[in-house]
Protein backbone atom coordinates (compact mmCIF):
# COMPACT_ATOMS: atom_id res chain seq x y z
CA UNK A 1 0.00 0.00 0.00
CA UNK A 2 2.65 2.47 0.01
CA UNK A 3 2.20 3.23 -3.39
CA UNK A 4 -0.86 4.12 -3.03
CA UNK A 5 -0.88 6.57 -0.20
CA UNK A 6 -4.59 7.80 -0.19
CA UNK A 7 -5.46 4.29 0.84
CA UNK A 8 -4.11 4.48 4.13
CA UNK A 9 -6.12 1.43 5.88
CA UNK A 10 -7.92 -1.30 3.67
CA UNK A 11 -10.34 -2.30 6.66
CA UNK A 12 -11.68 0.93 6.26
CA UNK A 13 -12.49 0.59 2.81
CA UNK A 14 -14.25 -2.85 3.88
CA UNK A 15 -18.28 -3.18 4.38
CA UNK A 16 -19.67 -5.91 4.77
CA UNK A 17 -18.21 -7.74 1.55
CA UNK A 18 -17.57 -5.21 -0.07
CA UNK A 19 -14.28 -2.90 -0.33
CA UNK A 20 -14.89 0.62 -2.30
CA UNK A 21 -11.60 1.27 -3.80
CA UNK A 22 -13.09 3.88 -5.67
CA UNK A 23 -11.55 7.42 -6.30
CA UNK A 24 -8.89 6.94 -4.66
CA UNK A 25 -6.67 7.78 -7.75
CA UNK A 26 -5.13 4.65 -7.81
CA UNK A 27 -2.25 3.45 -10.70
CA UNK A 28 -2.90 -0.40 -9.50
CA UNK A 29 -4.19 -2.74 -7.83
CA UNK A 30 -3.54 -3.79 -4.09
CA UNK A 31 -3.45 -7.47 -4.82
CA UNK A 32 -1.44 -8.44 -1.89
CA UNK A 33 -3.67 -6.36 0.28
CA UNK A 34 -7.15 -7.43 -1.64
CA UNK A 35 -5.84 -11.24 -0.86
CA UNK A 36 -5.95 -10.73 2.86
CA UNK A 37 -9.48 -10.58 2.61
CA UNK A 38 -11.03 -13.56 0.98
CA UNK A 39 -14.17 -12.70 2.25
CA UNK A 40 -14.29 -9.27 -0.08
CA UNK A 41 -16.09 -10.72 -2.59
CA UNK A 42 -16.82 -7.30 -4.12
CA UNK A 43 -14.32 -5.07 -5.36
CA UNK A 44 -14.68 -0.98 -6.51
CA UNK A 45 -11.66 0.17 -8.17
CA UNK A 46 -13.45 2.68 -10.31
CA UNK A 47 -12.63 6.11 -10.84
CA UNK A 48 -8.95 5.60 -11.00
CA UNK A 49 -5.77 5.87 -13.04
CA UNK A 50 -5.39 1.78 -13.37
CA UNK A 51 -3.79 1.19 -16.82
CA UNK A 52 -2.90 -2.64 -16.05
CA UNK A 53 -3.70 -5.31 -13.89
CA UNK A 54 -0.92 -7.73 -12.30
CA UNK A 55 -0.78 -11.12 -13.27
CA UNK A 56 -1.49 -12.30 -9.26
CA UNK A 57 -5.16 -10.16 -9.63
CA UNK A 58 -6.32 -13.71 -11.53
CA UNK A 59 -5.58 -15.28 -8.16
CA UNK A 60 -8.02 -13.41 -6.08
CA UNK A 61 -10.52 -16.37 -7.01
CA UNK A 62 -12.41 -15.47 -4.07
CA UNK A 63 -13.92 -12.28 -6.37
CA UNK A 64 -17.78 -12.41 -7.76
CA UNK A 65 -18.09 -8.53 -8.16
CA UNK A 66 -15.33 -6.45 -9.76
CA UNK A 67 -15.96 -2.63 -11.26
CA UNK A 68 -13.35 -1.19 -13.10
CA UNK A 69 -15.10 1.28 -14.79
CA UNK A 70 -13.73 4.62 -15.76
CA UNK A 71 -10.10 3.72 -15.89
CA UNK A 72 -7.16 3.39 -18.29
CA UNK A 73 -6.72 -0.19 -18.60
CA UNK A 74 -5.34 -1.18 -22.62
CA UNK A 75 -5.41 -4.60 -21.79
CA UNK A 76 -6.65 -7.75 -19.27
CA UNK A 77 -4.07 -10.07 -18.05
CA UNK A 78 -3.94 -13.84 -20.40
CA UNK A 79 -5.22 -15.59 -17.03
CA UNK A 80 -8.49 -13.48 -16.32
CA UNK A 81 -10.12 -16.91 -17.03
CA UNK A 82 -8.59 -18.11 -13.58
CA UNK A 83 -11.34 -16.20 -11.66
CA UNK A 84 -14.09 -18.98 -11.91
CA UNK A 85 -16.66 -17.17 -9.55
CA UNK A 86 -16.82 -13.86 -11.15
CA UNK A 87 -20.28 -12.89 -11.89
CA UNK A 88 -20.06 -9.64 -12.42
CA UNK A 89 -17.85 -7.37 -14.14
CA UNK A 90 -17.78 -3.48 -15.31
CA UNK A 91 -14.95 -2.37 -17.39
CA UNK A 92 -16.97 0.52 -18.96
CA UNK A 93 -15.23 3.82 -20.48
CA UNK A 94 -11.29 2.09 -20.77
CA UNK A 95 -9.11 1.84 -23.52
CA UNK A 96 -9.76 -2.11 -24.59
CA UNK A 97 -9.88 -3.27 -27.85
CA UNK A 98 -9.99 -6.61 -27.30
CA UNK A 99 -10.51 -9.27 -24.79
CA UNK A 100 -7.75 -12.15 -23.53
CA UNK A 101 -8.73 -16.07 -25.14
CA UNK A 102 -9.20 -17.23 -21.13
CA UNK A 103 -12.28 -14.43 -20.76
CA UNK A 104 -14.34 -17.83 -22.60
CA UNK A 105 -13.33 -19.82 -18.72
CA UNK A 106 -15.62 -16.99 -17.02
CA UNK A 107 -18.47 -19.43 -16.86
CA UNK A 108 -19.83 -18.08 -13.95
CA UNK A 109 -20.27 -14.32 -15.69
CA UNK A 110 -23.79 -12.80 -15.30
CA UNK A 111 -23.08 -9.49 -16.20
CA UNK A 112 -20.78 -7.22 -18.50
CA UNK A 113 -20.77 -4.36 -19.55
CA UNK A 114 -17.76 -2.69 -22.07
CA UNK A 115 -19.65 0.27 -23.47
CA UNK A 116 -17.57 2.77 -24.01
CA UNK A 117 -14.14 0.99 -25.04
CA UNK A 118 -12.20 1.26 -28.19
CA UNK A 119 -13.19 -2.67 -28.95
CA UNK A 120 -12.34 -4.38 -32.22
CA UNK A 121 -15.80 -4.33 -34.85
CA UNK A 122 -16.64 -8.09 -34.06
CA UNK A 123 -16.26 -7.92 -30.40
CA UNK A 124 -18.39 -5.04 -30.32
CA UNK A 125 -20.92 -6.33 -32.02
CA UNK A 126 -20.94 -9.55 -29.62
CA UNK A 127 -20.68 -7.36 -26.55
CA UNK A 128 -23.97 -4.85 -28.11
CA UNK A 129 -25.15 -2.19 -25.42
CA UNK A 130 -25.44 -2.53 -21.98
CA UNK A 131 -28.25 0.11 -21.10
CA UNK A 132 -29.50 -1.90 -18.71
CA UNK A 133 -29.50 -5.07 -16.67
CA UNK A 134 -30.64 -7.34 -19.35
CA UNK A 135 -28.84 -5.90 -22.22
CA UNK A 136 -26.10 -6.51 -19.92
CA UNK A 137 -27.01 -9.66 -19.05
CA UNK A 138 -27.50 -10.34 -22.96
CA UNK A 139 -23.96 -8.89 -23.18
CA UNK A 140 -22.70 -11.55 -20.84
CA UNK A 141 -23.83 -14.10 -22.52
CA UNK A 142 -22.94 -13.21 -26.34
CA UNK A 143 -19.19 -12.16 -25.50
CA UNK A 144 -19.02 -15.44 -23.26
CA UNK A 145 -20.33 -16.99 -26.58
CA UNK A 146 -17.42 -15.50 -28.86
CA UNK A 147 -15.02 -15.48 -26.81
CA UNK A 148 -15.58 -19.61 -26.47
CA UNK A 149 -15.55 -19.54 -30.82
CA UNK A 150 -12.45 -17.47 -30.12
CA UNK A 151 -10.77 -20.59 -27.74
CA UNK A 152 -12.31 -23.14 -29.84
CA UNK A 153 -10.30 -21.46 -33.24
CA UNK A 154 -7.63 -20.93 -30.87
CA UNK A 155 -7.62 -24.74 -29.54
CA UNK A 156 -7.93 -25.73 -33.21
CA UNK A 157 -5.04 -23.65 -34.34
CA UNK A 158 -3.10 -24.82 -31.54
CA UNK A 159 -3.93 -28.57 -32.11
CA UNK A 160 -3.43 -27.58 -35.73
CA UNK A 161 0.28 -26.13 -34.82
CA UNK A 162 0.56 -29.50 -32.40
CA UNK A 163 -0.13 -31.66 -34.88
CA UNK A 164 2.69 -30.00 -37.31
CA UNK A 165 4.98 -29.44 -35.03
CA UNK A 166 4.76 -33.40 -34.02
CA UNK A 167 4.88 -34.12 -37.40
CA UNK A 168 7.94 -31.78 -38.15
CA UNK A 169 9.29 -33.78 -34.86
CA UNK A 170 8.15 -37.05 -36.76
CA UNK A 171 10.22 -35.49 -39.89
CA UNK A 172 13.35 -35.01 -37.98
CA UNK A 173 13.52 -38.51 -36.25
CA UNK A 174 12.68 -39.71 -39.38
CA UNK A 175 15.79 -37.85 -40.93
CA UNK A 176 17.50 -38.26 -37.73
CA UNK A 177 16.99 -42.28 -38.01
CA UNK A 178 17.98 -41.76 -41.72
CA UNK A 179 21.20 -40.02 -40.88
CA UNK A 180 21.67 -42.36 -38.19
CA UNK A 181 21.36 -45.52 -40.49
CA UNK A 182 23.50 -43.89 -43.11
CA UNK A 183 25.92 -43.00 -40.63
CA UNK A 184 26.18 -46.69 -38.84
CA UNK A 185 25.86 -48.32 -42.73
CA UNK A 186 29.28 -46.01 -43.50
CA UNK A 187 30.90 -46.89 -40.35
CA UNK A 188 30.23 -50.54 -41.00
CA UNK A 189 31.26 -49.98 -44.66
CA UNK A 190 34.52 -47.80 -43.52
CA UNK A 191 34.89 -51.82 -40.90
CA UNK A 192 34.51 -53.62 -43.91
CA UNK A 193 36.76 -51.97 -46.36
CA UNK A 194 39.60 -51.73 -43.79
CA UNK A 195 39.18 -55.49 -42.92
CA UNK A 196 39.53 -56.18 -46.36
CA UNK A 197 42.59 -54.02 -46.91
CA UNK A 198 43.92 -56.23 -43.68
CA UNK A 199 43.02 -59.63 -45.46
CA UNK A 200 45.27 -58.50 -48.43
CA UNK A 201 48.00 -57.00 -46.64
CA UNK A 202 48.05 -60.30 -44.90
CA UNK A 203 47.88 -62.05 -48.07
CA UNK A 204 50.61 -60.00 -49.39
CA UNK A 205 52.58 -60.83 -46.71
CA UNK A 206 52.37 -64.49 -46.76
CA UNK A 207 52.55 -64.43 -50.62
CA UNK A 208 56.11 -62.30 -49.80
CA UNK A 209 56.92 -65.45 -47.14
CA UNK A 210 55.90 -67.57 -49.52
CA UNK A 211 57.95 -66.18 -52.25
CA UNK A 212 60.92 -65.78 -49.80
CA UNK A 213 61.05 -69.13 -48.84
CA UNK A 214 60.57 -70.59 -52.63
CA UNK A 215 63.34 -68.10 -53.44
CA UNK A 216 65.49 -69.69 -50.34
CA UNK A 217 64.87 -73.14 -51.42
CA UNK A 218 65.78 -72.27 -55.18
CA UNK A 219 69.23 -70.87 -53.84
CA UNK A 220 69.76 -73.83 -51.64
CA UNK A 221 68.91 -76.42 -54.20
CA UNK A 222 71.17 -74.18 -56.36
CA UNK A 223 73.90 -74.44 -54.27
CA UNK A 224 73.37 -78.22 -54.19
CA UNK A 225 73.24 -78.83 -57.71
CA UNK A 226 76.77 -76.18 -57.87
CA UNK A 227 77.97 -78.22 -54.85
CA UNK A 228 77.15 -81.71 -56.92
CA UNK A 229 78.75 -80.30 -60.00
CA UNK A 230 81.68 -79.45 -58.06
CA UNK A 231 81.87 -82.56 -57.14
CA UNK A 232 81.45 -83.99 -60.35
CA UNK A 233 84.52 -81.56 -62.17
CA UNK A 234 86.61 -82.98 -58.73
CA UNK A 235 85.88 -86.25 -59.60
CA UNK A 236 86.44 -85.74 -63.44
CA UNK A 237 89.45 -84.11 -63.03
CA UNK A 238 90.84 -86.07 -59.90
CA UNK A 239 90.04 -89.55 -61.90
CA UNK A 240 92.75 -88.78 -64.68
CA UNK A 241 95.34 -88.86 -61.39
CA UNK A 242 95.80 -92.39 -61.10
CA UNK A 243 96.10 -92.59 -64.83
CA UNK A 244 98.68 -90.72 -65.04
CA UNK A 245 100.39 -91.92 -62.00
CA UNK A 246 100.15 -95.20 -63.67
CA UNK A 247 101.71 -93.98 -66.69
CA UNK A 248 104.45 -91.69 -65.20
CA UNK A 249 105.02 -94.88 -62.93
CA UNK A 250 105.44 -96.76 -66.05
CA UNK A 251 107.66 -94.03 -67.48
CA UNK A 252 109.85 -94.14 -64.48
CA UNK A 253 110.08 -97.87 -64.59
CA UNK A 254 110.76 -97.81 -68.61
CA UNK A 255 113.35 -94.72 -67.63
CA UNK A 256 114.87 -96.96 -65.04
CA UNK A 257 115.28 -99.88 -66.98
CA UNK A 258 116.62 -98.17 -69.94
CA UNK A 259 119.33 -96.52 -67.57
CA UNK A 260 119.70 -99.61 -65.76
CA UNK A 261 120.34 -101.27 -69.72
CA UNK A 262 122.35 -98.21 -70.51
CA UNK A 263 124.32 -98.98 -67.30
CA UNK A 264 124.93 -102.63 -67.75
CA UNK A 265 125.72 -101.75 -71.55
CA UNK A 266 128.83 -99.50 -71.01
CA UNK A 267 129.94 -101.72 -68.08
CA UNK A 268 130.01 -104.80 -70.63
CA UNK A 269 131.83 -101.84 -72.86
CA UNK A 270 134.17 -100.00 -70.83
CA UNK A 271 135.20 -102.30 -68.24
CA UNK A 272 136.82 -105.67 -67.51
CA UNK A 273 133.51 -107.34 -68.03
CA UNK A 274 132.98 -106.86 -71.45
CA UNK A 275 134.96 -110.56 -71.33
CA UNK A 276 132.71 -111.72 -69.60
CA UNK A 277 130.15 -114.51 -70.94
CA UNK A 278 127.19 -112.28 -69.99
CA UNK A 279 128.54 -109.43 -71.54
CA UNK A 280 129.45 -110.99 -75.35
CA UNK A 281 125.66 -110.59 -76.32
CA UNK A 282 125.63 -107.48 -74.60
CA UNK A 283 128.42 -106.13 -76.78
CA UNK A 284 127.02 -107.76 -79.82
CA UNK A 285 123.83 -106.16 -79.38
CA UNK A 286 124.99 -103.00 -79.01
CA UNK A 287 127.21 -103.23 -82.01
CA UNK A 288 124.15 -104.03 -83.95
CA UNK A 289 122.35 -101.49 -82.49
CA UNK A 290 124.50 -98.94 -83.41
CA UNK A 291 125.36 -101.00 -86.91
CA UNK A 292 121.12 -99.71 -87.21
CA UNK A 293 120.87 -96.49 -86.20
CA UNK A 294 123.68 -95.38 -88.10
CA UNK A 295 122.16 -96.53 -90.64
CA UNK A 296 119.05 -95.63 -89.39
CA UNK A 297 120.12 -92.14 -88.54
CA UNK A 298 117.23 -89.82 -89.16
CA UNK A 299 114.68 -92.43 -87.74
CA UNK A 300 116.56 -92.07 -84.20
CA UNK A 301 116.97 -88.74 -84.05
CA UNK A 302 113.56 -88.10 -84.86
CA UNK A 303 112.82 -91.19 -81.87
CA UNK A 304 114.86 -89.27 -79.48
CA UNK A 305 113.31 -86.38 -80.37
CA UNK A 306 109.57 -87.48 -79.47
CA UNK A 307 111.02 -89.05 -76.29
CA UNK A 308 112.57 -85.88 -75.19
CA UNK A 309 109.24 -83.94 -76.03
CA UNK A 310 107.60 -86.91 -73.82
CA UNK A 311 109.37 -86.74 -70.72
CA UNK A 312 108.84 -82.74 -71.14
CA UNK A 313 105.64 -82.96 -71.21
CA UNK A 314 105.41 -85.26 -69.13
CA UNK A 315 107.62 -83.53 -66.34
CA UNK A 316 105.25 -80.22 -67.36
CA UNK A 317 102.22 -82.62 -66.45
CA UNK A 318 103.77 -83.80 -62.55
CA UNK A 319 104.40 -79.77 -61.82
CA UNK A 320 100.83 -79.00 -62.80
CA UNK A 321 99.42 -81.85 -60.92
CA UNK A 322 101.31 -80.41 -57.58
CA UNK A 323 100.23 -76.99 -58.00
């Protein structure tokens, strides 16, 4: 109340049920005061300078009377439709020009009268003139009436707006699902492509192993067959040895015996012996033998020629052998 200092004590404003508010030059309502009071059923707040009225005036639900005539309200609050009880209600000579959608909840309204106020063309025509208690009473009723075809567009538009707005919602799970599945089919795709590219890395691996170890026995039976030819050229060329052991054996042996004849032949010749018994065919031997190769001249040379060129080669042959 202390903005509202000409109402200095609400009790003695109060009579009976009643409070008279009235000329008091009030800019609001005392709502916290009013709901002290429940048993105030009947408010005056006319002749004031009221432009609005709180949202918490809907809770004074206790109110059946309420005169608000002959101020500046513009506007109602959305929640007039809270006060059930109301049965009467004067908002003549304000600045309304239309009504809140709730106004259709005043189902106990009796009486109304809005003469006087800037209203919108359809309204006005529902609300008529209120010259007296039935045309007020007829007012009542008809505004009660639109105002209810007011909620009931209202409740359709809303259901209307419902109904989209579930079926936008509808939409976007739909898309939402959509994106989802696409989303989870990628991933699984994106699972599928990289276990493949694993399978054939692996693959190429083990082909690589595979290779590797093909390649490995290839060098090792390689080196086997090279090792077995080896052998083979050893053997080939190590098998000649005894050959020509044999033969330079038999070379040495012819060598020696030829020496040891050559030996025996001078001793028959140039020594004592050559009187000997054993010795006479020696000597005549070797006189025949050189009777022949004097005349046989050419044919020994060329001989001792060949068996020079022999025992080179042959000598050549035993260095090469060590080596």
């Amino acid at each position: 109340m202390s903005k509202n200092s000409k109402v200095l004590n609400l009790k003695d404003k109060i009579n009976g049920n009643e409070v008279d508010l009235s000329l008091c030059n009030l800019t609001e309502v005392p709502v916290k005061e009013l709901a002290l009071f429940p048993k105030a059923t009947a408010v005056d707040l006319s002749c004031n300078n009221i432009s609005s009225l709180p949202p918490e005036f809907c809770n004074l639900t206790h109110l059946v009377k309420v005169d608000l005539s002959k101020n500046q309200l513009a506007c109602l609050p959305d929640d007039l439709g809270n006060l059930v009880n109301l049965q009467h209600l004067d908002l003549y000579n304000n600045k309304l020009t239309v009504l809140p959608v709730s106004f259709s909840q005043l189902r106990s309204l009796k009486w109304l009268d809005l003469k006087d106020n800037p209203l919108e063309p359809i309204l006005a025509k529902a609300a008529g003139d209120c010259l007296d208690e039935k045309q007020c009473k007829q007012c009542a009723t008809k505004v009660l009436q639109h105002m209810r075809t007011i909620q009931d567009e209202v409740d359709r538009a809303r259901e209307k707006r419902l109904l989209r707005e579930k079926e936008l919602e509808r939409k976007r799970e739909a898309k939402q699902r959509e994106r989802e599945a696409r989303e989870k089919e990628a991933r699984k795709r994106e699972k599928a492509e990289e276990k493949e590219k694993r399978r054939k890395e692996y693959k190429a691996q083990m082909a690589a192993l595979a290779a590797q170890e093909q390649q490995k026995k290839k060098t090792e039976e390689k080196k086997k067959k090279n090792g077995q030819t080896a052998d083979k050229k050893v053997v080939v060329q190590s098998a000649p040895k005894p050959r020509r052991s044999l033969i330079g054996l038999m070379f040495k042996l012819l060598l020696l015996l030829l020496l040891g004849l050559a030996g025996a032949a001078a001793a028959c010749r140039l020594t004592d012996l050559q009187k000997e018994a054993l010795c006479v065919p020696v000597n005549v031997a070797m006189d025949d033998s050189l009777t022949w190769a004097r005349e046989k001249e050419v044919v020994v040379r060329q001989l001792l020629q060949n068996l020079s060129s022999a025992v080179k080669e042959f000598l050549e042959s035993t260095q090469t052998s060590k080596n």
